[in-house]
C-alpha atoms as a PDB file:
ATOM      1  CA  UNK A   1      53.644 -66.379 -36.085  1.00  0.00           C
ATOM      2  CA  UNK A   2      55.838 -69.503 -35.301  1.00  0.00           C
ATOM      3  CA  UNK A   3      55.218 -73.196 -34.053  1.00  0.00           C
ATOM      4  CA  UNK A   4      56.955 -73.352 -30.802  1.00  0.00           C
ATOM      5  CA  UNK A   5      57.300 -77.268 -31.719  1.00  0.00           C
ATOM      6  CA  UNK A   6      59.653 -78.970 -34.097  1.00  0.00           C
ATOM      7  CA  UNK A   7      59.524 -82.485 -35.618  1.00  0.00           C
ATOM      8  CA  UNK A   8      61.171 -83.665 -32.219  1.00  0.00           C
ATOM      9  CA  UNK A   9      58.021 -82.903 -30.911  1.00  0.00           C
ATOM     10  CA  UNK A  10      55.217 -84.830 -32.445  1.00  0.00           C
ATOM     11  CA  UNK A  11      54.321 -87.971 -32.676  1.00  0.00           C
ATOM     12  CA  UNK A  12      53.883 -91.250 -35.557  1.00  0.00           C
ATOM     13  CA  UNK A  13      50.553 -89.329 -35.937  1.00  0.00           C
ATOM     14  CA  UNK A  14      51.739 -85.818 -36.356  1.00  0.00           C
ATOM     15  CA  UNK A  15      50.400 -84.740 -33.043  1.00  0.00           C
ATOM     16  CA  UNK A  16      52.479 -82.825 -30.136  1.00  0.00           C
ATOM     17  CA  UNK A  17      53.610 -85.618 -27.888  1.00  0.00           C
ATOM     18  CA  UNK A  18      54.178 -83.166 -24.995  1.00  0.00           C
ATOM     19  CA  UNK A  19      53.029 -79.845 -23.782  1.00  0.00           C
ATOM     20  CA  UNK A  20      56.418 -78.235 -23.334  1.00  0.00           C
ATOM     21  CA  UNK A  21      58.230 -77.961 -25.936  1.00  0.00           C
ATOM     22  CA  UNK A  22      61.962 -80.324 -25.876  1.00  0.00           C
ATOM     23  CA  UNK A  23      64.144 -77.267 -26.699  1.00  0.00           C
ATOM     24  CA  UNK A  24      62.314 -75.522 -23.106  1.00  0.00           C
ATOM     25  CA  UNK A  25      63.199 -78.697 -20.971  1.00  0.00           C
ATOM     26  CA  UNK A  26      66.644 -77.484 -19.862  1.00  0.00           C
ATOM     27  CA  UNK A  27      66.505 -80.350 -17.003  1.00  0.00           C
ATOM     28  CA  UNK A  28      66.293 -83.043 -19.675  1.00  0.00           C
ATOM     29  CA  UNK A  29      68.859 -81.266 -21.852  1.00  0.00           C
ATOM     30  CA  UNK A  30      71.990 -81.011 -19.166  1.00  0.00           C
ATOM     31  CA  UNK A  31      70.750 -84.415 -18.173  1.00  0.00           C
ATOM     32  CA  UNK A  32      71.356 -85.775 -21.604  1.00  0.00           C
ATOM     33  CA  UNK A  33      74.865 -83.790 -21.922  1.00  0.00           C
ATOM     34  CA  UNK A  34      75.776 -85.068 -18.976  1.00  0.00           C
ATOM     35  CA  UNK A  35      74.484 -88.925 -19.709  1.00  0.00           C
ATOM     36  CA  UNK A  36      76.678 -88.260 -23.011  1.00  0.00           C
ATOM     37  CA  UNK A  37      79.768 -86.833 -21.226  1.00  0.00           C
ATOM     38  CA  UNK A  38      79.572 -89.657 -18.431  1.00  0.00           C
ATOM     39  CA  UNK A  39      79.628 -92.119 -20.957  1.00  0.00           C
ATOM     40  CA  UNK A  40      82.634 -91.283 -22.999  1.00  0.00           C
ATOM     41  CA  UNK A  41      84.716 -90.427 -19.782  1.00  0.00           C
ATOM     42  CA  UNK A  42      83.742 -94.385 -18.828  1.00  0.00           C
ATOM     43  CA  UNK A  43      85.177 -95.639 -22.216  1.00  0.00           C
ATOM     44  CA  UNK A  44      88.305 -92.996 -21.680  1.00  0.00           C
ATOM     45  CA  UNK A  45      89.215 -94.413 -17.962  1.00  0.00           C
ATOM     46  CA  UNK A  46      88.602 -97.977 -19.104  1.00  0.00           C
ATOM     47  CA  UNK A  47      85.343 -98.696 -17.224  1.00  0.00           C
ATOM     48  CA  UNK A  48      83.359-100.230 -20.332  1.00  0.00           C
ATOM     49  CA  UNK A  49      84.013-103.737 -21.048  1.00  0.00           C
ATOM     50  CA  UNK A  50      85.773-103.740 -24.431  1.00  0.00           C
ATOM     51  CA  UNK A  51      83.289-105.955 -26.162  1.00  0.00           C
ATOM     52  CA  UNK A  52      80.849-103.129 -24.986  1.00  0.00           C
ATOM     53  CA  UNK A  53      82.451-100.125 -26.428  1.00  0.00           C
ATOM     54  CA  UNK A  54      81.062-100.507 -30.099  1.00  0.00           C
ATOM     55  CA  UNK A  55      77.477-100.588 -28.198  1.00  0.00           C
ATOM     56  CA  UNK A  56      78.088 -97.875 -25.664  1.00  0.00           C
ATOM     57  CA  UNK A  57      79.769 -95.338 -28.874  1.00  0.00           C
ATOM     58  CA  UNK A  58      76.963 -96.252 -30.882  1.00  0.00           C
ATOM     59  CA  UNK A  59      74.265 -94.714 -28.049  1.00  0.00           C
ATOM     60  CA  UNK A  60      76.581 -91.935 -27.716  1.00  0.00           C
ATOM     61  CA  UNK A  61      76.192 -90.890 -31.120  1.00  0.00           C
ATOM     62  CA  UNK A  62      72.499 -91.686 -31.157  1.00  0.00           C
ATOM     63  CA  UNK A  63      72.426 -89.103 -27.896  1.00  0.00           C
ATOM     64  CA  UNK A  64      74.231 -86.768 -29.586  1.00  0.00           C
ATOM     65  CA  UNK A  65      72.414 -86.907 -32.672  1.00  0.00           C
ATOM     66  CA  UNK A  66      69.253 -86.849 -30.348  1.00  0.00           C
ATOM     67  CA  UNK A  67      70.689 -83.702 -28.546  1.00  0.00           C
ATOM     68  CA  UNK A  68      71.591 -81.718 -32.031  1.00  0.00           C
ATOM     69  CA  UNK A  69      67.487 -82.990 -32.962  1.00  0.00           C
ATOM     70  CA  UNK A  70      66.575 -80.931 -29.866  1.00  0.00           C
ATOM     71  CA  UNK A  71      68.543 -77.934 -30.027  1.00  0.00           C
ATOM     72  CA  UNK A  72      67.612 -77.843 -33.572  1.00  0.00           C
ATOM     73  CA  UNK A  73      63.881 -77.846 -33.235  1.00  0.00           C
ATOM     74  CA  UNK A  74      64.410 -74.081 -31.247  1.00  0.00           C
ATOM     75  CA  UNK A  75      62.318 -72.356 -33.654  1.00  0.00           C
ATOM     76  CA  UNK A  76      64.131 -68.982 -35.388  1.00  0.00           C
ATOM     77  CA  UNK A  77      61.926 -66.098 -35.681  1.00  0.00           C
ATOM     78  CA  UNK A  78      62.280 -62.897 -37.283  1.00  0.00           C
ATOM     79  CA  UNK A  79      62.428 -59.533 -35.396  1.00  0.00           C
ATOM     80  CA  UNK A  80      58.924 -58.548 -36.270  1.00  0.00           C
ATOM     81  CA  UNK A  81      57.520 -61.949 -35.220  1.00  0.00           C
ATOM     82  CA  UNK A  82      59.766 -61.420 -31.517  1.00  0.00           C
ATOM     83  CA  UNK A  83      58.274 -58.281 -31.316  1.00  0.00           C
ATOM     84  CA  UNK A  84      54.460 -59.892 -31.773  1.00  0.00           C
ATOM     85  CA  UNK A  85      55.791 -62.739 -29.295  1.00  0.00           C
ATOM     86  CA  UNK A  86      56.577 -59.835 -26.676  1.00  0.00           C
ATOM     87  CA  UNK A  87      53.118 -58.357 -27.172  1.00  0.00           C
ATOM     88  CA  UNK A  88      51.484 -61.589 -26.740  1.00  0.00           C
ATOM     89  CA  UNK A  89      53.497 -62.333 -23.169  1.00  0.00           C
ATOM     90  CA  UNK A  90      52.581 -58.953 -22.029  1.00  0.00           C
ATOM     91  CA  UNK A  91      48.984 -58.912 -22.852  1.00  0.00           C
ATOM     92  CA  UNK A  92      48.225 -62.609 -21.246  1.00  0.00           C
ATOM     93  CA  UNK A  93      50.101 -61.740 -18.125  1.00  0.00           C
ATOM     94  CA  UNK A  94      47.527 -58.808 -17.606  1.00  0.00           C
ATOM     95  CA  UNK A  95      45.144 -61.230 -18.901  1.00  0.00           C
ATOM     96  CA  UNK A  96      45.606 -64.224 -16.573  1.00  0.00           C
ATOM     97  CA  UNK A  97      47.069 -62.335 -13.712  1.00  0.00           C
ATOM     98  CA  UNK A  98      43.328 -60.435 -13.680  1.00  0.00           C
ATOM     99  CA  UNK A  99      41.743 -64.371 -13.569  1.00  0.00           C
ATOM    100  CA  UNK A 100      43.909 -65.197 -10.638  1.00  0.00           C
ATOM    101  CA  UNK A 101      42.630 -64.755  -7.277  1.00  0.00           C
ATOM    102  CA  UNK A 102      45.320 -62.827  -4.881  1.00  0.00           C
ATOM    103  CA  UNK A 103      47.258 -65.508  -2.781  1.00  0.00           C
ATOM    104  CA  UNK A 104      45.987 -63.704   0.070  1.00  0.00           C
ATOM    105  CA  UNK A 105      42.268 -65.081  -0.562  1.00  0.00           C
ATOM    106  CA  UNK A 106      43.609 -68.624  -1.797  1.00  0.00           C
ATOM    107  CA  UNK A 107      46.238 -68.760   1.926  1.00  0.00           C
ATOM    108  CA  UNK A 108      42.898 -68.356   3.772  1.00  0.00           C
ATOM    109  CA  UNK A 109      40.278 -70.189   1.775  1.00  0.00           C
ATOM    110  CA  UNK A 110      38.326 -67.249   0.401  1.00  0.00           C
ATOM    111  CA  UNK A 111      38.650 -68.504  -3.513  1.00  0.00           C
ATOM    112  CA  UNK A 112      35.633 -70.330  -4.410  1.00  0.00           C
ATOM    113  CA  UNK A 113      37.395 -73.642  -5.879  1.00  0.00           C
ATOM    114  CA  UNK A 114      34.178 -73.778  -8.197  1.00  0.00           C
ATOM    115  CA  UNK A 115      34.664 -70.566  -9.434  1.00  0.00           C
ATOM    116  CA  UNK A 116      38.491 -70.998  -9.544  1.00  0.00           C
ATOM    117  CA  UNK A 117      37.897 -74.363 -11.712  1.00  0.00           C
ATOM    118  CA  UNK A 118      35.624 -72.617 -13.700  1.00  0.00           C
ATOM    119  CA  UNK A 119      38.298 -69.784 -14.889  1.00  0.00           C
ATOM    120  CA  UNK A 120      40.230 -72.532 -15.486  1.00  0.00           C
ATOM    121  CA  UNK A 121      38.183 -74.517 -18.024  1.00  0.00           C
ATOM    122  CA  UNK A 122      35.549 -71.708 -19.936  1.00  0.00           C
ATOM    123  CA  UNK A 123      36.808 -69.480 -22.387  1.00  0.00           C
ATOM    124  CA  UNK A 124      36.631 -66.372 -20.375  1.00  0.00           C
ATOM    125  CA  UNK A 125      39.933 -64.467 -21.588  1.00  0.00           C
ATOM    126  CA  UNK A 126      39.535 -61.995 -24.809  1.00  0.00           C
ATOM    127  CA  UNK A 127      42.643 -62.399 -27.363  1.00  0.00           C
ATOM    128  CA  UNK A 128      43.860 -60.792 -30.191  1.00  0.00           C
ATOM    129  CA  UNK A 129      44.291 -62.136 -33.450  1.00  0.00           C
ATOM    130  CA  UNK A 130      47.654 -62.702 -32.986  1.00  0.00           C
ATOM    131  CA  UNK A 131      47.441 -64.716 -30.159  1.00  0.00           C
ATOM    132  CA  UNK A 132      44.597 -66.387 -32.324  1.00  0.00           C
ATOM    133  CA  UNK A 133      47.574 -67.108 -34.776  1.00  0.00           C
ATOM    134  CA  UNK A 134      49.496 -68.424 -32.507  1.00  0.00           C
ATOM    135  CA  UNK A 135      46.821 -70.763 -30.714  1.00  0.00           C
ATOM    136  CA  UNK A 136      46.341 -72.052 -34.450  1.00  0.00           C
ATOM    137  CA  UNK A 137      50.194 -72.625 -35.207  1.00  0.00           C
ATOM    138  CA  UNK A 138      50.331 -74.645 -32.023  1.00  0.00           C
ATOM    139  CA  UNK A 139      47.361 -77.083 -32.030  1.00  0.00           C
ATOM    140  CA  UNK A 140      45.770 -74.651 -28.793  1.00  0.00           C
ATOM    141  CA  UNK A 141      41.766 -74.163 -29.312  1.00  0.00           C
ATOM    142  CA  UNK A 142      40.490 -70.858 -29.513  1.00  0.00           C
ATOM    143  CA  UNK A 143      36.015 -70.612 -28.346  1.00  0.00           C
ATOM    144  CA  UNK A 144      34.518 -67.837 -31.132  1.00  0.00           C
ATOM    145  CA  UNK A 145      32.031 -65.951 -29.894  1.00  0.00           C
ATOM    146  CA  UNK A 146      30.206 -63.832 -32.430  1.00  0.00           C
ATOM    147  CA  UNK A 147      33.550 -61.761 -33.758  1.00  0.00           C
ATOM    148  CA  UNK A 148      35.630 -61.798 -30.892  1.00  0.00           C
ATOM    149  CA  UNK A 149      37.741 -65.169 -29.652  1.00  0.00           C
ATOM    150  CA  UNK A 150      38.271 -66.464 -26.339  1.00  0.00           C
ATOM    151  CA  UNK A 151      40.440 -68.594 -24.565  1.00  0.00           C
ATOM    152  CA  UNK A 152      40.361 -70.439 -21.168  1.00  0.00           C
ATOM    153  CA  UNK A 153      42.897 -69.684 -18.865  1.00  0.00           C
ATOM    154  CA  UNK A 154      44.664 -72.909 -19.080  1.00  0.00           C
ATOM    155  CA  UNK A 155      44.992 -72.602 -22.485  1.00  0.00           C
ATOM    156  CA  UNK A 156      46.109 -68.750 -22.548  1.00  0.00           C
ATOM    157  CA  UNK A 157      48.743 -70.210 -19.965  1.00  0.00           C
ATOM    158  CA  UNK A 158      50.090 -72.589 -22.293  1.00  0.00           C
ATOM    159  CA  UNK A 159      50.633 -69.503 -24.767  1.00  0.00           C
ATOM    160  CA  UNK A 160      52.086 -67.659 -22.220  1.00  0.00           C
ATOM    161  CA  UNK A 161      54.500 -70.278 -20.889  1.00  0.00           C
ATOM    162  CA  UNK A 162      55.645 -70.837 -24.849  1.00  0.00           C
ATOM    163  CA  UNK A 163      56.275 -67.637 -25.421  1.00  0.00           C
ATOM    164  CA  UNK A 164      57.902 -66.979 -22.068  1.00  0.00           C
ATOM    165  CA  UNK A 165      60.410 -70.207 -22.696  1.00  0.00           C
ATOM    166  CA  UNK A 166      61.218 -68.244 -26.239  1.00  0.00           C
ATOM    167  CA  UNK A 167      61.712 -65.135 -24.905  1.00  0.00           C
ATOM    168  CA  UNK A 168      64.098 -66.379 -21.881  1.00  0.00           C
ATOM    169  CA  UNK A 169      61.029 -64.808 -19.425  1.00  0.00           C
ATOM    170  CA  UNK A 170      59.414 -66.493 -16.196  1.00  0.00           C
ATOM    171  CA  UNK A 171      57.241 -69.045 -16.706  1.00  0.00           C
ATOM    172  CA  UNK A 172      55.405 -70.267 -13.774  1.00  0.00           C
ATOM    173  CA  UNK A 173      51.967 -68.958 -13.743  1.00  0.00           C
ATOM    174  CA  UNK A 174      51.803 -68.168  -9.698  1.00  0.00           C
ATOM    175  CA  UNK A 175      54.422 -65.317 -10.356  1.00  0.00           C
ATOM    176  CA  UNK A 176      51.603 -63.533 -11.917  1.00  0.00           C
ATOM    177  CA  UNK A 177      49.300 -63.952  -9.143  1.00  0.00           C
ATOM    178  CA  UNK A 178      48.912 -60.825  -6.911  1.00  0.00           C
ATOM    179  CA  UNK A 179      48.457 -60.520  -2.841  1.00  0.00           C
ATOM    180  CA  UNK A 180      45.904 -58.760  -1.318  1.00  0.00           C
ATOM    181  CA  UNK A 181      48.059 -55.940   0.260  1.00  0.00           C
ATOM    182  CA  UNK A 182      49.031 -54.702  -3.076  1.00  0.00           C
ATOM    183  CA  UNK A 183      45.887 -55.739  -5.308  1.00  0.00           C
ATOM    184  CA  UNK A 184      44.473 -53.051  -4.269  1.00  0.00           C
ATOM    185  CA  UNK A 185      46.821 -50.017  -3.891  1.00  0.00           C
ATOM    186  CA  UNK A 186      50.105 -51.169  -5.773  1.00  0.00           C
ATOM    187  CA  UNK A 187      52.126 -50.800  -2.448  1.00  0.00           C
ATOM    188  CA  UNK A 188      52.110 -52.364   0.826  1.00  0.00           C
ATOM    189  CA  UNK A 189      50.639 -51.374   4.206  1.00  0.00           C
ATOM    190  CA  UNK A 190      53.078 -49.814   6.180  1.00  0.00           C
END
């Protein structure tokens, strides 16, 4: 399996300084192009003072070398390890979908916030070793329990929201949540 975070990513310590990883954050990206391009169309039309310009190139190129860091730290994995990746989307959207309550029950209060809080925080979803190896690569802790492993939802959605960025898939978790009119039957009352 892969590490979904580059050198970008971590800290003086070695830790992960964030919990997405840079290459995901497309709103930080464009704004960093864009911070870039705005700059060197200033020094173009003449709007940087020209005892300023050595400054204002030199952040440009830190920017860009920052930007190139970024892009860079997109980790490349092999067709095999995609397919794995694919698996492991799949089988935690089942997974966490089946730990959501519908948005039916949460719209009129039915969800029991202490039971809702509780899926959130115990290890209550069954994983594969794959996703096991993946939790590993990516500093995400897996609960053992006799020979099986377990993860808590908000850690399986981490997973799942890595793997989704990858794969170019959705990654907000309420997409997987179900309503009440088709929990049930797959369809809606007509």
């Amino acid at each position: 399996m892969i590490s979904f975070f580059g050198g970008v990513d971590k800290n003086k310590k070695g830790n992960r300084a964030s919990e997405v990883p840079s290459w995901a954050m497309q709103t930080h990206i464009e704004d960093l192009r864009e911070g870039i391009a705005s700059k060197e169309r200033a020094i173009e039309r003449g709007d940087i003072p020209l005892d300023s310009i050595p400054q204002t190139r030199a952040e440009i190129q830190k920017e860009k070398q920052r930007l190139t860091d970024i892009l860079d730290s997109r980790p490349k994995a092999s067709p095999d390890v995609e397919d794995k990746l694919w698996k492991v989307y799949r089988s935690l959207s089942k997974d966490i979908q089946d730990t959501l309550f519908t948005r039916s029950d949460m719209k009129l209060g039915l969800a029991s916030p202490h039971e809702e809080a509780r899926r959130m925080v115990n290890p209550i979803i069954k994983v594969t070793k794959d996703i096991v190896e993946l939790c590993e690569k990516n500093g995400v802790p897996v609960a053992i329990k006799g020979n099986e492993a377990y993860l808590t939802r908000n850690n399986a959605s981490k997973i799942w929201k890595w793997a989704g960025h990858y794969l170019g898939e959705p990654t907000n978790v309420e997409t997987l949540r179900r309503d009440k009119v088709t929990a049930r039957t797959g369809r809606a009352k007509e």
